[in-house]
Protein backbone atom coordinates (compact mmCIF):
# COMPACT_ATOMS: atom_id res chain seq x y z
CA UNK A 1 15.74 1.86 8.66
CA UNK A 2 14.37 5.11 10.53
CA UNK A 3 15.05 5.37 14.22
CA UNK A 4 13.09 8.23 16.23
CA UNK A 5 14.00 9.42 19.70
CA UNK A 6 12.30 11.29 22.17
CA UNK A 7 15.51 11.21 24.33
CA UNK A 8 17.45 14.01 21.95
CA UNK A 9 16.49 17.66 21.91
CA UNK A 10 14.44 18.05 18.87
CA UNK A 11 13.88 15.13 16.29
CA UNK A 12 16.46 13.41 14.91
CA UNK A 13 16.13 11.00 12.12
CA UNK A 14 18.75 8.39 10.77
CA UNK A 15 18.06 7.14 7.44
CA UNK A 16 20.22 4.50 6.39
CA UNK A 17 19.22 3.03 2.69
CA UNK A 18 21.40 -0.18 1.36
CA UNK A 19 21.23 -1.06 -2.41
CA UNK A 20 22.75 -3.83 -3.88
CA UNK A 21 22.88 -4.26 -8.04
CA UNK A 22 23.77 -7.92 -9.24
CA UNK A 23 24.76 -8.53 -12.93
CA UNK A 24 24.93 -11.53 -15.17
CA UNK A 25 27.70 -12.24 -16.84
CA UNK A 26 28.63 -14.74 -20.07
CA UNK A 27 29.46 -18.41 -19.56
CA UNK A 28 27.94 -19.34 -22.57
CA UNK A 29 29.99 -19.87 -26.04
CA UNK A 30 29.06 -17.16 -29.11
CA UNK A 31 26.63 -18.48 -31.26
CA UNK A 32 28.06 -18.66 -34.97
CA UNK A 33 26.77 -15.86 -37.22
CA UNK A 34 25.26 -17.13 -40.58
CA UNK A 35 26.69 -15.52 -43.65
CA UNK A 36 25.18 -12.22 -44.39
CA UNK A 37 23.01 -12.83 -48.25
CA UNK A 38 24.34 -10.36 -50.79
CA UNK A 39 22.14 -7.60 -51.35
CA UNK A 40 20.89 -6.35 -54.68
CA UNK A 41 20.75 -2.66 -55.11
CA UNK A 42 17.21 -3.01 -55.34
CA UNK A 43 16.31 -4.53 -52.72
CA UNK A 44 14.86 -1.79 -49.70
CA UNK A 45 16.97 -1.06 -46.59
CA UNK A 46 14.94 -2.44 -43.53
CA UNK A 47 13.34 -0.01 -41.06
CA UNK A 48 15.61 0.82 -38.35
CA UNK A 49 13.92 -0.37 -34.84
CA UNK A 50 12.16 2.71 -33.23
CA UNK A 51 14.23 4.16 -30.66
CA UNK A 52 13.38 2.94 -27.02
CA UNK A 53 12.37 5.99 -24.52
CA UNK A 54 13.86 6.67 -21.38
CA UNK A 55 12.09 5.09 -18.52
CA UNK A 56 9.92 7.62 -16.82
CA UNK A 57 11.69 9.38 -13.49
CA UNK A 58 9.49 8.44 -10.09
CA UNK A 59 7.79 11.72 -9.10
CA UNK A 60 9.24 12.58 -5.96
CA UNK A 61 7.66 11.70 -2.59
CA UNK A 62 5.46 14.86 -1.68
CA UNK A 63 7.81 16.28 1.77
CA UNK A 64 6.51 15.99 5.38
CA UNK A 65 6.01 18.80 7.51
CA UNK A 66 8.66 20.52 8.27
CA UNK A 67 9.39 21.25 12.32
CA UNK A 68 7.69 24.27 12.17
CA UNK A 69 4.31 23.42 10.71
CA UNK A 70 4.15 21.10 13.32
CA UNK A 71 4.71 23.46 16.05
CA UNK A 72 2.16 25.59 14.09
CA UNK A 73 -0.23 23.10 13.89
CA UNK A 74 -0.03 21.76 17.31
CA UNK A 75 -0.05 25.32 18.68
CA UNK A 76 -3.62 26.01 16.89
CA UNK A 77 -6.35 27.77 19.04
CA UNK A 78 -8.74 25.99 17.94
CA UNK A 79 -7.36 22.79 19.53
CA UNK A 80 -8.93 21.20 22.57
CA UNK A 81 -8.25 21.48 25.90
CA UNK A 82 -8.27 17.68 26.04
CA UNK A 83 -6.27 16.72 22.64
CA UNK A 84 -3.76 19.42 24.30
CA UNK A 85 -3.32 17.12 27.47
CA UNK A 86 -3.11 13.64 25.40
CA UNK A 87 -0.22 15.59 23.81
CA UNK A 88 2.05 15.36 26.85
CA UNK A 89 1.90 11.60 26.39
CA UNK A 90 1.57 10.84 22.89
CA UNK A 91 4.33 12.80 21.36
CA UNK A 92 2.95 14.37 18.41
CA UNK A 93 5.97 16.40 17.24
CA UNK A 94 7.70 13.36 16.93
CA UNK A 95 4.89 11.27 16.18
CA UNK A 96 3.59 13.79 13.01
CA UNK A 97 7.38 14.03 11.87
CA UNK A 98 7.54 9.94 11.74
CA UNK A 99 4.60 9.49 9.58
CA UNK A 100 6.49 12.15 6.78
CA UNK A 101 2.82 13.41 6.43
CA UNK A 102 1.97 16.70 4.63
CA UNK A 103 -0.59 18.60 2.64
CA UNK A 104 -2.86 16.89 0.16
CA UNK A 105 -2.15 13.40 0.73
CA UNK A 106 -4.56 11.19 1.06
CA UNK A 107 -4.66 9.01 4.65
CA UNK A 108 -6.40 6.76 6.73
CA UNK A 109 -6.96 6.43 10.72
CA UNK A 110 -8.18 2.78 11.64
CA UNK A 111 -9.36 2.36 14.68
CA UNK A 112 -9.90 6.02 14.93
CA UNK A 113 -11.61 5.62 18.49
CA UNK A 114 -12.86 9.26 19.47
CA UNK A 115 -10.70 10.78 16.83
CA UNK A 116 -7.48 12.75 18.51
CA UNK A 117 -5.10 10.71 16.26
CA UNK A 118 -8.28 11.56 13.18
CA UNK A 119 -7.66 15.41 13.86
CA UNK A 120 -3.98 15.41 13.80
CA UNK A 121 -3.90 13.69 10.19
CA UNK A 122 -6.55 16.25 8.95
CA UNK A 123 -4.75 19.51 9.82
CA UNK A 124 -1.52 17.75 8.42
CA UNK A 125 -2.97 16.94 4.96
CA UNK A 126 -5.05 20.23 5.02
CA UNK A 127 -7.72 20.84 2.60
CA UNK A 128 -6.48 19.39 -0.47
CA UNK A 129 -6.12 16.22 1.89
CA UNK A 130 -8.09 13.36 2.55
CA UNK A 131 -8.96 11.33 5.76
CA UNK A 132 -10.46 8.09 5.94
CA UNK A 133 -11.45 7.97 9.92
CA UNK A 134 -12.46 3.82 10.26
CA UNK A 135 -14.42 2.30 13.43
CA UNK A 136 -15.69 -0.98 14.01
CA UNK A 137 -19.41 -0.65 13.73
CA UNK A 138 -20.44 -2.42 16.98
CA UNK A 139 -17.96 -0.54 18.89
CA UNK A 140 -18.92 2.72 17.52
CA UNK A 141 -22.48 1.58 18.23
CA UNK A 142 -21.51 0.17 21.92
CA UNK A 143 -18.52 3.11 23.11
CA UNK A 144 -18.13 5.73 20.64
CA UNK A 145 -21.01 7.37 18.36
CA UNK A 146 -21.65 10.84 20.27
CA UNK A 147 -17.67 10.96 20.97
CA UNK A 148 -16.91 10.52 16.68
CA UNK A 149 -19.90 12.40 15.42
CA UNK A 150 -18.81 15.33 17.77
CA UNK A 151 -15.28 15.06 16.25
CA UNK A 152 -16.24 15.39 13.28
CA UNK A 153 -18.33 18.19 13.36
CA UNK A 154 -15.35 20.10 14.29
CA UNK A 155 -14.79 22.67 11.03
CA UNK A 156 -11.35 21.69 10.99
CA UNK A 157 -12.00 17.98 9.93
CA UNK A 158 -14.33 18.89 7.15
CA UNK A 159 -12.83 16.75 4.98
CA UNK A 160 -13.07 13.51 7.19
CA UNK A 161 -14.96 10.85 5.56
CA UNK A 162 -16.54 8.92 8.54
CA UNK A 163 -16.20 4.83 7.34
CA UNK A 164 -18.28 2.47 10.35
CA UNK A 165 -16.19 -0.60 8.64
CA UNK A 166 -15.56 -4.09 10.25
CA UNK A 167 -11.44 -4.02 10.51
CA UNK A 168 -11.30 -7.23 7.61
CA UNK A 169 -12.57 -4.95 5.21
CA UNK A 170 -11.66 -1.51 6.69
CA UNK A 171 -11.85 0.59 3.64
CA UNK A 172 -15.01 2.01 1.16
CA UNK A 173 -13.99 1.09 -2.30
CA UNK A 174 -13.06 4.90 -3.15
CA UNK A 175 -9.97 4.64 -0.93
CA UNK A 176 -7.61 3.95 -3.20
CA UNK A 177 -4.07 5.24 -3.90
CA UNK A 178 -3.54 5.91 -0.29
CA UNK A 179 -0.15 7.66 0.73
CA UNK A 180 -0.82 6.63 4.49
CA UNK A 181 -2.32 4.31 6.83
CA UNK A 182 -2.29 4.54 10.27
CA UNK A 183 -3.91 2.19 13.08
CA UNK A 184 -2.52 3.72 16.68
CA UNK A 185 -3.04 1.58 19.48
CA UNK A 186 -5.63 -1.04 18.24
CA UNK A 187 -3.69 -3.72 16.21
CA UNK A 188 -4.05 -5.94 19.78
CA UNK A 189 -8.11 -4.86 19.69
CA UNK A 190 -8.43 -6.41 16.24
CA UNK A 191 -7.41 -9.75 18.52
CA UNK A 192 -9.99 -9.85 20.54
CA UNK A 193 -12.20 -7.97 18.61
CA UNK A 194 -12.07 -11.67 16.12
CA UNK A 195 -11.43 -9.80 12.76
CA UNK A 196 -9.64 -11.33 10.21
CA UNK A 197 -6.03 -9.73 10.71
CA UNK A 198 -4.08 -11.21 7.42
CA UNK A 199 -7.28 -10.09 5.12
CA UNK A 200 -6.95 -6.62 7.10
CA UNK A 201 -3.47 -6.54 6.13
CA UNK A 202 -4.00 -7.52 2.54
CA UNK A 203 -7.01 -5.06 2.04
CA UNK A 204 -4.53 -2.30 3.66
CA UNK A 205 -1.69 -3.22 0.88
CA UNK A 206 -4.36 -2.96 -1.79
CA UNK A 207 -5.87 0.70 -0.91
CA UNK A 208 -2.09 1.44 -0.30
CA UNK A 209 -0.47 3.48 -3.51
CA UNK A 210 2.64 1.79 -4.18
CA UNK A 211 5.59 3.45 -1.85
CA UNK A 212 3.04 4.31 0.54
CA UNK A 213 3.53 4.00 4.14
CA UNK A 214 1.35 2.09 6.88
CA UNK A 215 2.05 3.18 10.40
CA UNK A 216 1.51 0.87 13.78
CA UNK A 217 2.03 2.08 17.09
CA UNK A 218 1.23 -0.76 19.71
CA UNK A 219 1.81 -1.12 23.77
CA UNK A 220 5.00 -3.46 23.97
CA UNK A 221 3.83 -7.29 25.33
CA UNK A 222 6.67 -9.35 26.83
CA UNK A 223 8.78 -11.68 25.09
CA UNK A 224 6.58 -14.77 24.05
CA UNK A 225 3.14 -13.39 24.77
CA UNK A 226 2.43 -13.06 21.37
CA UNK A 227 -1.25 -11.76 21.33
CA UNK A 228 -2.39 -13.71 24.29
CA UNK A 229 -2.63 -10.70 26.65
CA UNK A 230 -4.22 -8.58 23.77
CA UNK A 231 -7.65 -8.43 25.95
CA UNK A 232 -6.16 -8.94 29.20
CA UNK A 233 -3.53 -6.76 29.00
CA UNK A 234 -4.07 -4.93 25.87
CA UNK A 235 -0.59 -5.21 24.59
CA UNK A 236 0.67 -7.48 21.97
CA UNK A 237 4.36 -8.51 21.25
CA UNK A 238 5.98 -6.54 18.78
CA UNK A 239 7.14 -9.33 16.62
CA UNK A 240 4.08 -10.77 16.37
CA UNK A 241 3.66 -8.06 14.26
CA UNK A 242 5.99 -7.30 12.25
CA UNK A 243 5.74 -10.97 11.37
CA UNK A 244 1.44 -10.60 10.43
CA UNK A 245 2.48 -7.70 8.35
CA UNK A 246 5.58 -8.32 6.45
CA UNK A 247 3.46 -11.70 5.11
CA UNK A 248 0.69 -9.67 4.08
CA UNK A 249 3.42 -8.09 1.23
CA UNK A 250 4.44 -5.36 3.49
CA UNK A 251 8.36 -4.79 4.14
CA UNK A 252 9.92 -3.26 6.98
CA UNK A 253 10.86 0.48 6.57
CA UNK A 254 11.15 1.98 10.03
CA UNK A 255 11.15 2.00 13.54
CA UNK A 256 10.67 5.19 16.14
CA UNK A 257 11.65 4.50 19.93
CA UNK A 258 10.04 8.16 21.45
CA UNK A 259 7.49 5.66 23.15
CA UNK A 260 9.40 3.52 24.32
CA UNK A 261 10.07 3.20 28.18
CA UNK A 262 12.51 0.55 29.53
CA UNK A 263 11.03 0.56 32.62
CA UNK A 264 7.58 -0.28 31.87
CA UNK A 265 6.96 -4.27 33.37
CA UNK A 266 4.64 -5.08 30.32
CA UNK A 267 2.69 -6.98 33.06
CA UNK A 268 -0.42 -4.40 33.49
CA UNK A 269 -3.55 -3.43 31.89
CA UNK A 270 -2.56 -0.44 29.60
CA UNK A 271 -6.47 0.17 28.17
CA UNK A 272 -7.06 4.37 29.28
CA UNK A 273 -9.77 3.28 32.07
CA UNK A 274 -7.35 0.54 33.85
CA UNK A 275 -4.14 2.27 33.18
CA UNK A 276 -5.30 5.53 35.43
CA UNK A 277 -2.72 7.60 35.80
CA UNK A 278 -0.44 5.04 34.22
CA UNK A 279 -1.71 5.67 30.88
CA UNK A 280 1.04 6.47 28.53
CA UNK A 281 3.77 5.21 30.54
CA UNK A 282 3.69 1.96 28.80
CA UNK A 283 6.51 1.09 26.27
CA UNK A 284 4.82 1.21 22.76
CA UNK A 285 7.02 0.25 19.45
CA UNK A 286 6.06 2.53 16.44
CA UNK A 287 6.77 0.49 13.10
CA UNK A 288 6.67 1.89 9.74
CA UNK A 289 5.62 -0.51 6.91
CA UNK A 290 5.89 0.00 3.24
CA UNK A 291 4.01 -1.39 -0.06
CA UNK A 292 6.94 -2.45 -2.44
């Protein structure tokens, strides 16, 4: 389990990995050997069993960014004025550092909205990289076009692919072997938006290379609320899901808390228009997911 903190100086990750090897034992009588047949000197020698080969060594996990590519990349003049601001409440340091991102891998941003989250994953994977930036096609069409085809115009996410999708199939068949997938503060839109959330799940898993990582950050519900408030209040409670993913296949790997905030009620609108000058004060859980 990884825990996160904003609270610390710095970043500080705790990694704790448990591994538990079971072996089966006898119980069961020797069987009784047959005679061996006497062998005539010319009959052939059988031909020993070919040797069995060492099973093949994982490659290693490509390494995240370290502290100071981040600061590097954050830091970049070409940056907006605007992305620079969201920074103050999103925690990119810390959020960048979570993800274990780096150069070359290939990613995904669902629910990609006007892209500040799409940016941040482009610079970190670089040019050998990939970025899948997904949209819901009606929302793109009703909120969002002018906003994402600016974004990506931007030199620096040259290698975006653009993918309008609907969220139950969020993914153009070339996205495969995916190190990362990352859907920031939408899980509760794919509530009201009426998409299919186990097949989104399952079609995540599946584009997913095995070990790789999917990423939710959400705005904390209460206790019991479930995903009832998920167009009210656009929050959704946390176990809700952890539960929706872990039956998709996923298991649990992770958990930051540098968005949390105790304080927050959970009993107000957190969307960026009715939050005002709320938004990013409420508690969000980050949750990192992997495919076995």
């Amino acid at each position: 389990m990884i825990l996160v903190s904003r609270f610390a100086p710095g970043l500080v990750l705790l990694g704790t990995l448990g591994l538990t090897l079971a072996g089966c034992g006898g119980g069961r009588a020797a069987e009784p050997q047959a005679a061996s047949p006497t062998r005539s000197s010319s009959t052939p020698e059988p031909t020993p069993p070919a040797p069995v080969p060492p099973l093949a060594t994982p490659a290693p996990a490509a390494p995240g960014l370290s502290a100071d590519a981040i600061h590097t990349l954050l830091a970049a003049s070409d940056r907006t004025d605007e992305d620079k601001k969201l920074d103050t409440k999103r925690h990119p340091d810390q959020f960048l550092a979570f993800l274990g991102i780096g150069p070359g891998m290939r990613v995904a941003d669902l629910g990609s909205g006007g892209g500040y989250t799409t940016e941040l994953l482009a610079r970190a994977v670089g040019p050998t990289g990939k970025v899948y930036a997904q949209n819901d096609p009606d929302l793109v069409k009703r909120f969002m076009d002018k906003a994402v085809t600016a974004r990506l115009a931007r030199p620096v996410n040259a290698g975006v692919e653009r993918a309008d999708r609907p969220f139950d199939d969020p993914l153009p068949a070339e996205a495969t072997d995916l190190d990362l997938v990352v859907l920031y503060i939408f899980y509760h839109d794919v509530v009201w938006i009426g998409a299919d959330r186990d097949k989104m799940n399952r079609a995540i898993l599946a584009a997913l290379k095995p070990g790789g990582a999917y990423v939710i950050v959400d705005a904390s519900a209460k206790a019991g609320d479930g995903v009832t408030v998920a167009k009210t209040l656009h929050r959704i409670e946390e176990s809700t899901v952890r539960a929706e993913v872990q039956r998709a296949g996923f298991t649990l790997a992770g958990s930051g808390d540098f968005l949390r905030n105790p304080s927050d009620a959970r009993d107000w609108n957190s969307s960026p228009k009715a939050a005002g000058e709320r938004r990013g004060t409420e508690d969000c859980f980050v949750l990192k997911f992997r495919k076995p």
